[in-house]
C-alpha atoms as a PDB file:
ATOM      1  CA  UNK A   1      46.615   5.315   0.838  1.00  0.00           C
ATOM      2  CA  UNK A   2      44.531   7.371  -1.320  1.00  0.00           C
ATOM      3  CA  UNK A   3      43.555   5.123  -3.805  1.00  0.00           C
ATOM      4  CA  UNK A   4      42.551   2.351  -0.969  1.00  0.00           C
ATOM      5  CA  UNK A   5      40.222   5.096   0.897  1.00  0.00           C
ATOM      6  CA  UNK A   6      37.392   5.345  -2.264  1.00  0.00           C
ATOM      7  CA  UNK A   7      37.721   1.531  -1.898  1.00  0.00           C
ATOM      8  CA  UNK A   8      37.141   1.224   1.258  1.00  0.00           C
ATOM      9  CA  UNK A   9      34.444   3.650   1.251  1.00  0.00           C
ATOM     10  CA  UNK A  10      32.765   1.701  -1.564  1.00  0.00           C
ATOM     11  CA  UNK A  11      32.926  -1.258  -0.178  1.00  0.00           C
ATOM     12  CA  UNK A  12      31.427  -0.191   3.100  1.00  0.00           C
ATOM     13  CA  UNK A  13      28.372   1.382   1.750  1.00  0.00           C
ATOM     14  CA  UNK A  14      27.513  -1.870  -0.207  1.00  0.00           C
ATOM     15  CA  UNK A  15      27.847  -4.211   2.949  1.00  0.00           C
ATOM     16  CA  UNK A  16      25.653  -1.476   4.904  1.00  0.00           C
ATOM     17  CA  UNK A  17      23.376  -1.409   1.908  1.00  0.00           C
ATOM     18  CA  UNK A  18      23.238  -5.293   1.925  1.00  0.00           C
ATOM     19  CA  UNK A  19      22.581  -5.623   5.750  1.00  0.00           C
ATOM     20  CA  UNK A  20      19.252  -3.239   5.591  1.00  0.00           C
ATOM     21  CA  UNK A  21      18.024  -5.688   2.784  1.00  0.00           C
ATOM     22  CA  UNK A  22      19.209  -8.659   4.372  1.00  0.00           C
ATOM     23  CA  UNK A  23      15.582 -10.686   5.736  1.00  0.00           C
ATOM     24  CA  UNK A  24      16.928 -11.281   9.200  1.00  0.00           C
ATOM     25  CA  UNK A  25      18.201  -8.044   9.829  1.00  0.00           C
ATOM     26  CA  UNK A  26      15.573  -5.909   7.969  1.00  0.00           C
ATOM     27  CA  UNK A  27      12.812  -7.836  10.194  1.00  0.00           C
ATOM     28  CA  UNK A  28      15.026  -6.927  13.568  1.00  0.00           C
ATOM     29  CA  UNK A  29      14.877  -3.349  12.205  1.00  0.00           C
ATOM     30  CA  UNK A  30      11.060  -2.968  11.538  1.00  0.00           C
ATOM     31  CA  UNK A  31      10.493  -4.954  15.142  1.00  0.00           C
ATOM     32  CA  UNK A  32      12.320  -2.004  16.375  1.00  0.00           C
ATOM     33  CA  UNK A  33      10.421   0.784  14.677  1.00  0.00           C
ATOM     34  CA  UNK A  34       7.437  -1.156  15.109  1.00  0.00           C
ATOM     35  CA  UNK A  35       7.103  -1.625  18.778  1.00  0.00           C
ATOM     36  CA  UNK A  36       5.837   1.607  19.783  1.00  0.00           C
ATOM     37  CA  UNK A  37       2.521   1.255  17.978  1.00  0.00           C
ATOM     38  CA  UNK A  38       1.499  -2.449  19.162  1.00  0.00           C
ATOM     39  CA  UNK A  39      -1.993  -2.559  19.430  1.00  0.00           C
ATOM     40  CA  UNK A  40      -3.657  -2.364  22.512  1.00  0.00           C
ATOM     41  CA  UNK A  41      -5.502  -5.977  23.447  1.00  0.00           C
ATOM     42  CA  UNK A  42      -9.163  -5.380  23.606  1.00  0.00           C
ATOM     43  CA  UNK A  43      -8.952  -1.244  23.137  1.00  0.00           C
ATOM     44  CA  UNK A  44     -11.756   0.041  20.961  1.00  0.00           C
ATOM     45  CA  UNK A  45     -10.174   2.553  18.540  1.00  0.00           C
ATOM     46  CA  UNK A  46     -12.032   4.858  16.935  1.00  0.00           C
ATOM     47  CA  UNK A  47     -12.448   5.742  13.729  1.00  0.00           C
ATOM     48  CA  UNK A  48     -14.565   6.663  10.659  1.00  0.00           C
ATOM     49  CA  UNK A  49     -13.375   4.859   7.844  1.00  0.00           C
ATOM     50  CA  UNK A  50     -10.873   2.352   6.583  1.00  0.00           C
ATOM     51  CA  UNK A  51      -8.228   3.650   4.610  1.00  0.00           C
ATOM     52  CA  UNK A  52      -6.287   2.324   1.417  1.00  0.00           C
ATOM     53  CA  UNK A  53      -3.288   3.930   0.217  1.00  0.00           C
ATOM     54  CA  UNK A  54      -2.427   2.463  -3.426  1.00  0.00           C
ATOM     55  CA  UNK A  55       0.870   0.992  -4.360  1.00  0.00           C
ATOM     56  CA  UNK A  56       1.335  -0.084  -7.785  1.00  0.00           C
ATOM     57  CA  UNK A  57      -0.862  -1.075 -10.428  1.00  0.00           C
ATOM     58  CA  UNK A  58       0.128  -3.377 -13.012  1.00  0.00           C
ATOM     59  CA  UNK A  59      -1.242  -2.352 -16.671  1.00  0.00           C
ATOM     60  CA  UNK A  60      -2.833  -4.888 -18.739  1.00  0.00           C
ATOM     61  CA  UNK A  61      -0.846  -7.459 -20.389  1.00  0.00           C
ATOM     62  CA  UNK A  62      -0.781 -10.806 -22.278  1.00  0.00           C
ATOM     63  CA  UNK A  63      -2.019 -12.998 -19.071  1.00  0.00           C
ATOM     64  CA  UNK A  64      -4.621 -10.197 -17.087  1.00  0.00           C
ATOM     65  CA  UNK A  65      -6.605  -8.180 -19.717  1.00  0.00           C
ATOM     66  CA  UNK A  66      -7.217  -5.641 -16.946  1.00  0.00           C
ATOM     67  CA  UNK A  67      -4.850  -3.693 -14.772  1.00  0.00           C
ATOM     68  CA  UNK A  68      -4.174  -5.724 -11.898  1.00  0.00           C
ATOM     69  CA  UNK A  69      -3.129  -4.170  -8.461  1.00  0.00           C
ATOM     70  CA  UNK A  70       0.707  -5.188  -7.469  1.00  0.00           C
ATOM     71  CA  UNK A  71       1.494  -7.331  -4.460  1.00  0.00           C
ATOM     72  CA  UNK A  72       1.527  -4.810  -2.299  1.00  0.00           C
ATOM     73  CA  UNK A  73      -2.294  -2.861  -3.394  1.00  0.00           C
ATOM     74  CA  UNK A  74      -3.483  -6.391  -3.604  1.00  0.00           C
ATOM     75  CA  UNK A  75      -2.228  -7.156   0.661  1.00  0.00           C
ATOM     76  CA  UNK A  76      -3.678  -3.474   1.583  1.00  0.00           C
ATOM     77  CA  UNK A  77      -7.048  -4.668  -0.192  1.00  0.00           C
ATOM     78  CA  UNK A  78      -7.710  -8.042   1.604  1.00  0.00           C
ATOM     79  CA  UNK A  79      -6.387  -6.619   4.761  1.00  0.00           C
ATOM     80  CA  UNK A  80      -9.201  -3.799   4.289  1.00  0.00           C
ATOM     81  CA  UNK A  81     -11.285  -6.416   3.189  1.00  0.00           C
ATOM     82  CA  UNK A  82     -10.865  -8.369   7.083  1.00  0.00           C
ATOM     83  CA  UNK A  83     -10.957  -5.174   8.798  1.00  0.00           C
ATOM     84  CA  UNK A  84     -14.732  -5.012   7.115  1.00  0.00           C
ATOM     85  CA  UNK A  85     -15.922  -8.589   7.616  1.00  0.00           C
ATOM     86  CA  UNK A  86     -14.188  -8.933  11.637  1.00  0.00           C
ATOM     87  CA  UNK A  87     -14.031  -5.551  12.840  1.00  0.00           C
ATOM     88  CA  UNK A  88     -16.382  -2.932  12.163  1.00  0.00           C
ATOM     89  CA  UNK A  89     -18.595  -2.141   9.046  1.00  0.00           C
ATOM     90  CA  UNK A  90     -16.992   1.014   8.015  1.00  0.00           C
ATOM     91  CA  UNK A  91     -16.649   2.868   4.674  1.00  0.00           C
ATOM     92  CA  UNK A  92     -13.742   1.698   2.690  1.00  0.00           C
ATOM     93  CA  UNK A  93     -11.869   5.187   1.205  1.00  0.00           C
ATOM     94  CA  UNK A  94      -9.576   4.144  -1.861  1.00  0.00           C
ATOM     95  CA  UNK A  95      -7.230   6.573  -2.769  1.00  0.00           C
ATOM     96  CA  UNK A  96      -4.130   6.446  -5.602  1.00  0.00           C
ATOM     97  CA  UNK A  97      -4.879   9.475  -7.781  1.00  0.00           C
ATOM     98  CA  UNK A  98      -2.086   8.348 -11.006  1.00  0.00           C
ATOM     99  CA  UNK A  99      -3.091   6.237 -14.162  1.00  0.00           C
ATOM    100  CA  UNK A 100      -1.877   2.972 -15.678  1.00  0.00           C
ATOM    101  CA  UNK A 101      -0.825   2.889 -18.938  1.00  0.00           C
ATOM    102  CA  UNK A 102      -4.200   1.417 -19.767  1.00  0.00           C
ATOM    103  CA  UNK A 103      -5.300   5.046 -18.827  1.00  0.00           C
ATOM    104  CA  UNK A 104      -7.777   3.406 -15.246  1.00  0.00           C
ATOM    105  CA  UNK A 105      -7.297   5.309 -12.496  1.00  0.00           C
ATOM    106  CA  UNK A 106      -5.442   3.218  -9.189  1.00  0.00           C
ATOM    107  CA  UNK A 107      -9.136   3.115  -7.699  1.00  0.00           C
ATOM    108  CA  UNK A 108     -11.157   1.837 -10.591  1.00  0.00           C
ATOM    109  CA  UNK A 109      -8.670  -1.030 -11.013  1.00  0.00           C
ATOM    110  CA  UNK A 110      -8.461  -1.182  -6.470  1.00  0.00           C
ATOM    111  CA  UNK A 111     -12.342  -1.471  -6.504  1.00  0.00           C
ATOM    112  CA  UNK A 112     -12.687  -4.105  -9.002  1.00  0.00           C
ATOM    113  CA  UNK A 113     -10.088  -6.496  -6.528  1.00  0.00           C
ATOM    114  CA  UNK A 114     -12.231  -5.002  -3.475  1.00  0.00           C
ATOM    115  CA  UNK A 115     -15.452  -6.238  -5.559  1.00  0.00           C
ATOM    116  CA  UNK A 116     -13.614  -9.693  -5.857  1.00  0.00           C
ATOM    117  CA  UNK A 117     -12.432 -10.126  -2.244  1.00  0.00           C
ATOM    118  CA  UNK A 118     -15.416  -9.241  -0.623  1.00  0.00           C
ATOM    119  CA  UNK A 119     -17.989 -11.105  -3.044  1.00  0.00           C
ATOM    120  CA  UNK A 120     -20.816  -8.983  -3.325  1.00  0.00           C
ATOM    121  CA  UNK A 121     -20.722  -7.058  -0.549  1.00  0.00           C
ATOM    122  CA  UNK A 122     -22.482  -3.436  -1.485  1.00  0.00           C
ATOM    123  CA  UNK A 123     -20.134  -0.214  -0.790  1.00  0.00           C
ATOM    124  CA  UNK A 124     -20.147   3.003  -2.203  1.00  0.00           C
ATOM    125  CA  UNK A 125     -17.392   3.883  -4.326  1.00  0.00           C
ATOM    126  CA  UNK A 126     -16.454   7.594  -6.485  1.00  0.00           C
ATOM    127  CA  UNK A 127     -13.769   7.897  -8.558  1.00  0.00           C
ATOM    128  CA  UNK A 128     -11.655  11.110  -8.875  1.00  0.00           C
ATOM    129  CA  UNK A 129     -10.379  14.003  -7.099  1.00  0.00           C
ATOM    130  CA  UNK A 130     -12.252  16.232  -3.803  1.00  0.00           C
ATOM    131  CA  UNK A 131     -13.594  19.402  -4.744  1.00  0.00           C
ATOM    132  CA  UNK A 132     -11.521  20.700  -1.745  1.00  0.00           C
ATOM    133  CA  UNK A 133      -8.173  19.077  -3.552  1.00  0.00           C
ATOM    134  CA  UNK A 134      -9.085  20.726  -6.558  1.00  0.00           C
ATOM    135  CA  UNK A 135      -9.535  24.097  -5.180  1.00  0.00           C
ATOM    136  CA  UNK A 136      -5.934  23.403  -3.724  1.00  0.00           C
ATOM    137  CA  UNK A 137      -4.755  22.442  -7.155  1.00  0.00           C
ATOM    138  CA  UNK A 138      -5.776  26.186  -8.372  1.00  0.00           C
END
């Protein structure tokens, strides 16, 4: 009986582990935590800027000279990129902070995709910390 139990146990936490990642059932899950923040048809919603959070930014390599932002940088970017062109004409904040091995910061390498997407489009852009971050860093 005791040697079946760490088995068991084992065995358990792998299925449950599988399930979250399963597609079907991960999707059910994030419906469910989802649901209470469905956007309101035809609400105005304020706000004062759009927001992008970095993910992961892929150093330069053999096929991209440049750092390239990951899959999930790149989504945040064209989404931002939408919200600009079909919602409202608001200031674009890009924030990551870390370095790639190729020593850019997250933003410098997230502005230069922004500058792609949105083709010219003029937007102010500064690199590096708040003064009021840096005071905090003291």
């Amino acid at each position: 009986m005791h040697r079946i139990y760490p088995r068991i146990v084992t065995i358990s936490l792998l299925m449950g582990i599988f399930l979250c990642m399963f597609p079907p059932l991960a999707a059910l899950g994030l419906r469910a935590i989802n649901s209470g923040y469905a956007p309101i048809p035809g609400a105005e919603v304020p706000a004062d800027a759009i927001v992008v959070l970095s993910g992961h930014v892929a150093g330069p390599d053999e096929q991209h000279p440049t750092a390239t932002p990951h899959t999930d940088t790149a989504e945040r970017l064209r989404h931002a990129a939408i919200l600009y062109r079909t919602w409202r004409k608001l200031p674009i904040v890009l924030t990551g902070g870390t370095r790639d091995l190729s020593g850019v910061a997250f933003t410098v390498t997230m502005k230069r995709e922004l500058d792609r997407v949105l083709q010219g489009v003029d937007f102010k852009f500064r690199s590096g910390a708040s003064a009021s971050f840096r005071a905090g860093m003291r």
